[in-house]
Protein backbone atom coordinates (compact mmCIF):
# COMPACT_ATOMS: atom_id res chain seq x y z
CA UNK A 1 0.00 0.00 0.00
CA UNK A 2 2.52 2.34 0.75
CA UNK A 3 3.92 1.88 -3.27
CA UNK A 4 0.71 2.61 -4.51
CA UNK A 5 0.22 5.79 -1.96
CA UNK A 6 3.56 7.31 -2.95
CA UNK A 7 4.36 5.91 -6.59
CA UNK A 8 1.47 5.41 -8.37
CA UNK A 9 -0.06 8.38 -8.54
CA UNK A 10 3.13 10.10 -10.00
CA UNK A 11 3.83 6.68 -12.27
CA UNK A 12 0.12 7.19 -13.98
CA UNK A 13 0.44 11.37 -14.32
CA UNK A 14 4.09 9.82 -16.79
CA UNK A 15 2.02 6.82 -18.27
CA UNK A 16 -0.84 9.64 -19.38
CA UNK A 17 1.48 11.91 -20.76
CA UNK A 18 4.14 9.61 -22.33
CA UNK A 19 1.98 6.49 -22.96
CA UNK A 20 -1.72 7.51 -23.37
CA UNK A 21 -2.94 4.41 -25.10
CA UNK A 22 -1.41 2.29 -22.10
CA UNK A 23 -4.16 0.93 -19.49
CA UNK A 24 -2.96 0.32 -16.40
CA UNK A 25 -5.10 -1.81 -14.15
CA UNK A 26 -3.83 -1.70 -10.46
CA UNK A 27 -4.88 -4.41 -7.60
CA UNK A 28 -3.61 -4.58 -4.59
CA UNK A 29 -2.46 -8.00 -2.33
CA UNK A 30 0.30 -9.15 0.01
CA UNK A 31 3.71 -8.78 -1.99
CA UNK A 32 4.30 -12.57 -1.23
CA UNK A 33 0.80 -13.07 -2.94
CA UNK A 34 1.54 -10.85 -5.75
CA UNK A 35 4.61 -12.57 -6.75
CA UNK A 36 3.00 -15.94 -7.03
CA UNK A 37 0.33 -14.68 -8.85
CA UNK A 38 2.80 -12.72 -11.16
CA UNK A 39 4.60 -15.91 -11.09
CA UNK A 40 1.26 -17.97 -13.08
CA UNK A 41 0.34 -15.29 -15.05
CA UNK A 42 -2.22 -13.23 -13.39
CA UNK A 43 -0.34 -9.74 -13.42
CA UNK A 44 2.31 -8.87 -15.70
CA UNK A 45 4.51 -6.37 -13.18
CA UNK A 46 4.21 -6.62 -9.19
CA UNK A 47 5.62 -4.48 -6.84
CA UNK A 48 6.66 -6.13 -3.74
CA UNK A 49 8.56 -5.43 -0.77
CA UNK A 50 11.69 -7.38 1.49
CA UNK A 51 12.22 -6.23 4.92
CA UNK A 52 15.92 -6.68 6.97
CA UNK A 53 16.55 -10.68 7.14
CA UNK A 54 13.42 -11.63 5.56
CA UNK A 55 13.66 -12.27 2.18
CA UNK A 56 10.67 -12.29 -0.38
CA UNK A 57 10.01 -15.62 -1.97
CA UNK A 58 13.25 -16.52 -5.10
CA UNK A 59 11.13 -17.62 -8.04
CA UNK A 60 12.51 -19.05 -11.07
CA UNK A 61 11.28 -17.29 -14.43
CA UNK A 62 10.74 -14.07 -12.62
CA UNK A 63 13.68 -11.28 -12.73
CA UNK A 64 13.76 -8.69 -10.11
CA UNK A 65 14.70 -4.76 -10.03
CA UNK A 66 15.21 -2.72 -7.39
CA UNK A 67 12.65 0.27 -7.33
CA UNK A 68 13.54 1.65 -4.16
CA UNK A 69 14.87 1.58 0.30
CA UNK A 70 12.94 3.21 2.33
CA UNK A 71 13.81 3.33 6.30
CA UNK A 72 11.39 1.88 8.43
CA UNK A 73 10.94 3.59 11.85
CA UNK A 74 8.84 3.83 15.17
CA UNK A 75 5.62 6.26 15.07
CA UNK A 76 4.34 7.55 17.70
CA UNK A 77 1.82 10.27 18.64
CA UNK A 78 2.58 13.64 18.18
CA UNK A 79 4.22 15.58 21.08
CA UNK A 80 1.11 17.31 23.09
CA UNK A 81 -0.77 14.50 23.26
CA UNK A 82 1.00 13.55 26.34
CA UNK A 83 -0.28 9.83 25.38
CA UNK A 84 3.03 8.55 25.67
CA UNK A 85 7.00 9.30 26.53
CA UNK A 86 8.89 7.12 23.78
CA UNK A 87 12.49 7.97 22.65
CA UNK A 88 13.38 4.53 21.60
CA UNK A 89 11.32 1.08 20.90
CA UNK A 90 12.00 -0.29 24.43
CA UNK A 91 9.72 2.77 25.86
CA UNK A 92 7.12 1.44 23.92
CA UNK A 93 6.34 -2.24 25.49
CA UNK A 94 3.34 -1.09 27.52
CA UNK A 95 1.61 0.96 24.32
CA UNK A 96 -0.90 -0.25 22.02
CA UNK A 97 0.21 -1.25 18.74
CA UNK A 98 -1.34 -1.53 15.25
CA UNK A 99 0.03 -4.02 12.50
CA UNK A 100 -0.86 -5.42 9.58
CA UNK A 101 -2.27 -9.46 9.64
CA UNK A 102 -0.73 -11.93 10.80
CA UNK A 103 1.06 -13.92 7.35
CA UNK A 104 2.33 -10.35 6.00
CA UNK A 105 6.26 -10.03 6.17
CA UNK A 106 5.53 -6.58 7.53
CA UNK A 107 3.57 -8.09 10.38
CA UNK A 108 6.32 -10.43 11.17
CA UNK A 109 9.68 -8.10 11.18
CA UNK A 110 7.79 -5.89 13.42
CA UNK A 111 7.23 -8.57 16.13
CA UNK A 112 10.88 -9.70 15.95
CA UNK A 113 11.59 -5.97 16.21
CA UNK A 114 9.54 -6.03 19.44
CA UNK A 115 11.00 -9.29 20.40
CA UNK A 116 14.60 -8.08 19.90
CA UNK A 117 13.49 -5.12 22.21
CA UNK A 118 12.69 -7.65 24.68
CA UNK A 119 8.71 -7.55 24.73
CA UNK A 120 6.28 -9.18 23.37
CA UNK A 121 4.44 -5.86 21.14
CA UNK A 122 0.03 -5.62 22.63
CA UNK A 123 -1.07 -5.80 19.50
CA UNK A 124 -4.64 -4.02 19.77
CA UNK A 125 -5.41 -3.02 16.37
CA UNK A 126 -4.91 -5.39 12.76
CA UNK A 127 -5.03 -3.99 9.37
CA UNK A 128 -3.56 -4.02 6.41
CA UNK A 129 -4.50 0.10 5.74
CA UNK A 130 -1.59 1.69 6.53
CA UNK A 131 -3.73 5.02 6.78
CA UNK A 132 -5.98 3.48 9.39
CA UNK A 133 -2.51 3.02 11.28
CA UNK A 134 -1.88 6.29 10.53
CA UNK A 135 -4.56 7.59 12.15
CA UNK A 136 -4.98 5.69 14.42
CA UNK A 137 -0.96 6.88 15.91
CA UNK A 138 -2.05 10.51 15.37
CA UNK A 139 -4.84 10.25 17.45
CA UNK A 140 -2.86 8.94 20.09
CA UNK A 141 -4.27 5.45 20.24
CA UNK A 142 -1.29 3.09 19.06
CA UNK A 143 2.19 3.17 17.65
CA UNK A 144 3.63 1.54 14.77
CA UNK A 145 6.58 0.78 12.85
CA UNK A 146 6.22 2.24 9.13
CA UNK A 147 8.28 2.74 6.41
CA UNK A 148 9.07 6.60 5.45
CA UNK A 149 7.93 5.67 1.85
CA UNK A 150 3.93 6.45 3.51
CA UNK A 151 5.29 9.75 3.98
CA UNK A 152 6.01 10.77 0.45
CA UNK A 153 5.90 13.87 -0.59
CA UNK A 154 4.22 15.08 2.62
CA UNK A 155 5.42 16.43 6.08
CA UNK A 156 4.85 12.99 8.89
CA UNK A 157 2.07 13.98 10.77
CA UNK A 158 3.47 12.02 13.62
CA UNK A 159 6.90 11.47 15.50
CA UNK A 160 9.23 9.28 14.54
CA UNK A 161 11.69 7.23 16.61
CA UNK A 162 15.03 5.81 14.58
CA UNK A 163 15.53 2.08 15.48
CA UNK A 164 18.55 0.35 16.65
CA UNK A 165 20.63 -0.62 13.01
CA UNK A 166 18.89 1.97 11.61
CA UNK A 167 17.33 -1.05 9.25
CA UNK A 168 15.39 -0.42 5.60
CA UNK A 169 12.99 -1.64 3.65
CA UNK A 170 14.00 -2.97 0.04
CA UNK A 171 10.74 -2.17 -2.63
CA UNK A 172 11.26 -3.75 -5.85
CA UNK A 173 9.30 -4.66 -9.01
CA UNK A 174 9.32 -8.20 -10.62
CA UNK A 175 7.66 -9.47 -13.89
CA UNK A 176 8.61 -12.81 -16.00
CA UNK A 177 11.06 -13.12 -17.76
CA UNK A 178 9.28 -13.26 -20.77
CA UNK A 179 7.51 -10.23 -20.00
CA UNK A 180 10.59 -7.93 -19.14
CA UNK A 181 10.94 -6.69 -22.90
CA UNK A 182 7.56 -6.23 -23.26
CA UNK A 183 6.98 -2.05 -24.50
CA UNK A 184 4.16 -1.66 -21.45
CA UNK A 185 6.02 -3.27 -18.94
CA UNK A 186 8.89 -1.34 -19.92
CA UNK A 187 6.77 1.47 -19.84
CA UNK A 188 5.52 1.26 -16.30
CA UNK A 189 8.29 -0.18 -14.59
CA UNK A 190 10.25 3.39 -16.03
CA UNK A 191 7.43 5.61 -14.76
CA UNK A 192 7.42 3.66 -11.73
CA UNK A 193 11.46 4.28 -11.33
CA UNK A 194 11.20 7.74 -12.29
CA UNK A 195 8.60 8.30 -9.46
CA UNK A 196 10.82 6.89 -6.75
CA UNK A 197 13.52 8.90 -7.85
């Protein structure tokens, strides 16, 4: 979600200009998903995402290009709300969190974050909307570990707390291999570059 959020929007303003008789048709799933489906056939690009030490999925007869790193940090409610006093992920063991499912690689680096911290995180809220986590942190009910891609081209609208390692988020795009030449792939993957950059 956070790809589509930042990238798309600028990747489709290219593809309209540059490529007007191009149709892009945009769904969104788990990047783990995506890739298999990409995999049989079902989508020609994905865009998925690998967090520190947890690689996405190797699948033969799909080729792989890096889009962009994002870093991936603690929010927490805006100073005033006087919700909570965290400097570092450690302050945060008693606080409400929000994640995404359980089965997302998100989901799953952010526990061993916690774990690593030495807690286990109170996971209160599940969602895969990274705006309902948003939210949710600005209004003082949870914290969160996003990546700073969500924050594209805007000011955060909460505070953000560097973690230990400092560690980022790898976003990439993958089609087959048989599909890489192909002019609309081409296409969007380069509107989809040029937006990171």
């Amino acid at each position: 979600q956070s790809a589509a959020l930042a990238l798309l929007p600028r990747a489709l303003d290219v593809l309209a200009v540059e490529h007007p008789d191009l149709t892009a048709i945009v769904t969104q799933r788990e990047p783990e998903t995506a890739l298999h489906e990409t995999f049989a056939r079902d989508f020609d690009l994905v865009i998925a995402e690998e967090y520190p030490g947890h690689a996405a999925p190797p699948l033969a007869g799909l080729d792989r290009r890096p889009l962009t790193t994002d870093a991936i940090r603690l929010a927490v409610p805006p100073a005033g709300t006087g919700r909570y006093a965290i400097r570092d992920i450690r302050d945060a063991r008693d606080a409400p969190w929000v994640m995404e499912p359980h089965g997302a690689a998100s989901r799953h680096w952010a526990e061993q974050a916690c774990r690593r911290a030495g807690f286990e995180p109170h996971v209160r809220f599940e969602t895969a909307d990274l705006q309902a986590h948003v939210r949710l942190i600005q209004t003082g009910h949870a914290v969160a570990l996003l990546p700073d891609l969500i924050w594209q081209g805007a000011e955060p609208s909460v505070e953000l707390v560097p973690l230990p390692g400092d560690p980022r988020r790898t976003v990439f795009t993958s089609t087959r291999h048989a599909m890489a030449g192909h002019p609309a792939v081409v296409a969007f993957r380069d509107a989809l570059e040029r937006a990171a950059g």
